[in-house]
Protein backbone atom coordinates (compact mmCIF):
# COMPACT_ATOMS: atom_id res chain seq x y z
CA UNK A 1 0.00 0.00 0.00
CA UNK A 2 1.52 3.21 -0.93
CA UNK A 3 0.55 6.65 0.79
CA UNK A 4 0.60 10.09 -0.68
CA UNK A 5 0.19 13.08 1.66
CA UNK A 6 -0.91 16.07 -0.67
CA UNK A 7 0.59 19.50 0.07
CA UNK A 8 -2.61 20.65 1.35
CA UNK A 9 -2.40 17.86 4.24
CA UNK A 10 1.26 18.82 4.99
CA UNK A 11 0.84 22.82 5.27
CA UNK A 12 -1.95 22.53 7.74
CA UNK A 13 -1.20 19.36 9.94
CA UNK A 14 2.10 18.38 11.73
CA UNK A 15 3.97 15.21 11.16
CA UNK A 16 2.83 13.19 14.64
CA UNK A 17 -0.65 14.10 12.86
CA UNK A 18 -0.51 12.90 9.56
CA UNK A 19 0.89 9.75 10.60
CA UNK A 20 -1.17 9.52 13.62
CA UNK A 21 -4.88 9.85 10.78
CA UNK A 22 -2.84 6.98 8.67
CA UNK A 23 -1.88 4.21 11.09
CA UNK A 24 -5.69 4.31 12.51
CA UNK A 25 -7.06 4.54 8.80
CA UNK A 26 -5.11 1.42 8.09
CA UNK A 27 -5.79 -0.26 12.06
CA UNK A 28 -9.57 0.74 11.44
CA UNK A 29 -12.57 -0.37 9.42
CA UNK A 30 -13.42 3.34 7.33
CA UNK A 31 -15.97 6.05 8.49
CA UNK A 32 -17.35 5.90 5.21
CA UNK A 33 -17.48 3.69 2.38
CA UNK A 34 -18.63 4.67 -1.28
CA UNK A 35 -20.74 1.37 -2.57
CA UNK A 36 -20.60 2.88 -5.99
CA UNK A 37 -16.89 3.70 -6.74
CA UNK A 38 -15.30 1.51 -3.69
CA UNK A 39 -13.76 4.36 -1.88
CA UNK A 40 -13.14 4.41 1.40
CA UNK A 41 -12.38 7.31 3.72
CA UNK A 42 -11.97 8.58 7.27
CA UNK A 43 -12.40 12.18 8.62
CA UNK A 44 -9.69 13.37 11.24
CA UNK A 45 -10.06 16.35 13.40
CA UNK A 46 -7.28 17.89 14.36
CA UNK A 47 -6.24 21.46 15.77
CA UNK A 48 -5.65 22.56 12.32
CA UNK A 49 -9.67 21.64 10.73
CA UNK A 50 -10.28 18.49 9.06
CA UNK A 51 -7.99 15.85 7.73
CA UNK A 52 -9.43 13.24 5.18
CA UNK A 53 -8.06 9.87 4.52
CA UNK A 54 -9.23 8.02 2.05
CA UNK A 55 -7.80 4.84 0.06
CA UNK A 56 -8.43 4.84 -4.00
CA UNK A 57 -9.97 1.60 -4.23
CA UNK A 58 -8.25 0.07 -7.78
CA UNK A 59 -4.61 1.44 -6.92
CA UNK A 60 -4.71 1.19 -3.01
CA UNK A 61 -2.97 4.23 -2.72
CA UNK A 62 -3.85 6.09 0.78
CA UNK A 63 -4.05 9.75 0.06
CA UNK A 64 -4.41 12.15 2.95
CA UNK A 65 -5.94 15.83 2.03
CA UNK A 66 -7.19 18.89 3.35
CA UNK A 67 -10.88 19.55 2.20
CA UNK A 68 -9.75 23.14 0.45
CA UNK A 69 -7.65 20.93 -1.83
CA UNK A 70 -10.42 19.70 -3.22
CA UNK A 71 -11.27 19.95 -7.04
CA UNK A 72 -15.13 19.95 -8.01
CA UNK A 73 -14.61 16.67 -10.06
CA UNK A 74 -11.56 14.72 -8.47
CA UNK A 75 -14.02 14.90 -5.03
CA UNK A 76 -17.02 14.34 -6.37
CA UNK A 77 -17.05 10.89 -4.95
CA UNK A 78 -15.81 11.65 -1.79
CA UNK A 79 -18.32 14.54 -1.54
CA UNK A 80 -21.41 12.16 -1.70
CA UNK A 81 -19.75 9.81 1.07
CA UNK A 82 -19.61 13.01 3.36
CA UNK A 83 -23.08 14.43 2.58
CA UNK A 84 -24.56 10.86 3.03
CA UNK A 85 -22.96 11.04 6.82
CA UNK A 86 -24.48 14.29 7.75
């Protein structure tokens, strides 16, 4: 499994953080799970706002992201898994 911390994630959240959001994403059974597209994903707060975690289900790459990253269509999955939780 390979992990990819955008530069969104890393601005806003200290080290002890980011790894502290991955080793209970991969420990854990996910928040949220997208039955559609396979995606699973866990929301972290921290001091610094929210951190999501989420694992792209064909590649298995773990990708932690600050929500202002976001693109309209690269989220758009992730976006219905949140608004189904709320």
């Amino acid at each position: 499994m390979s992990l990819v911390v955008k530069p969104s994630a890393r601005e806003r959240f200290t080290p002890r953080e980011l790894i502290a959001a991955y080793e209970d994403f991969i420990k854990s059974e996910p928040q949220y799970l997208d039955a559609e597209t396979g995606i699973k994903a866990t929301a972290y707060l921290f001091g610094a706002g929210v951190l999501l975690v989420y694992e792209e289900p064909e590649t298995h790459v773990v990708i932690l992201i600050h929500p202002s990253a976001w693109k309209v269509n690269s989220a758009k999955s992730i976006c219905r898994i949140l608004d189904k939780a709320t």
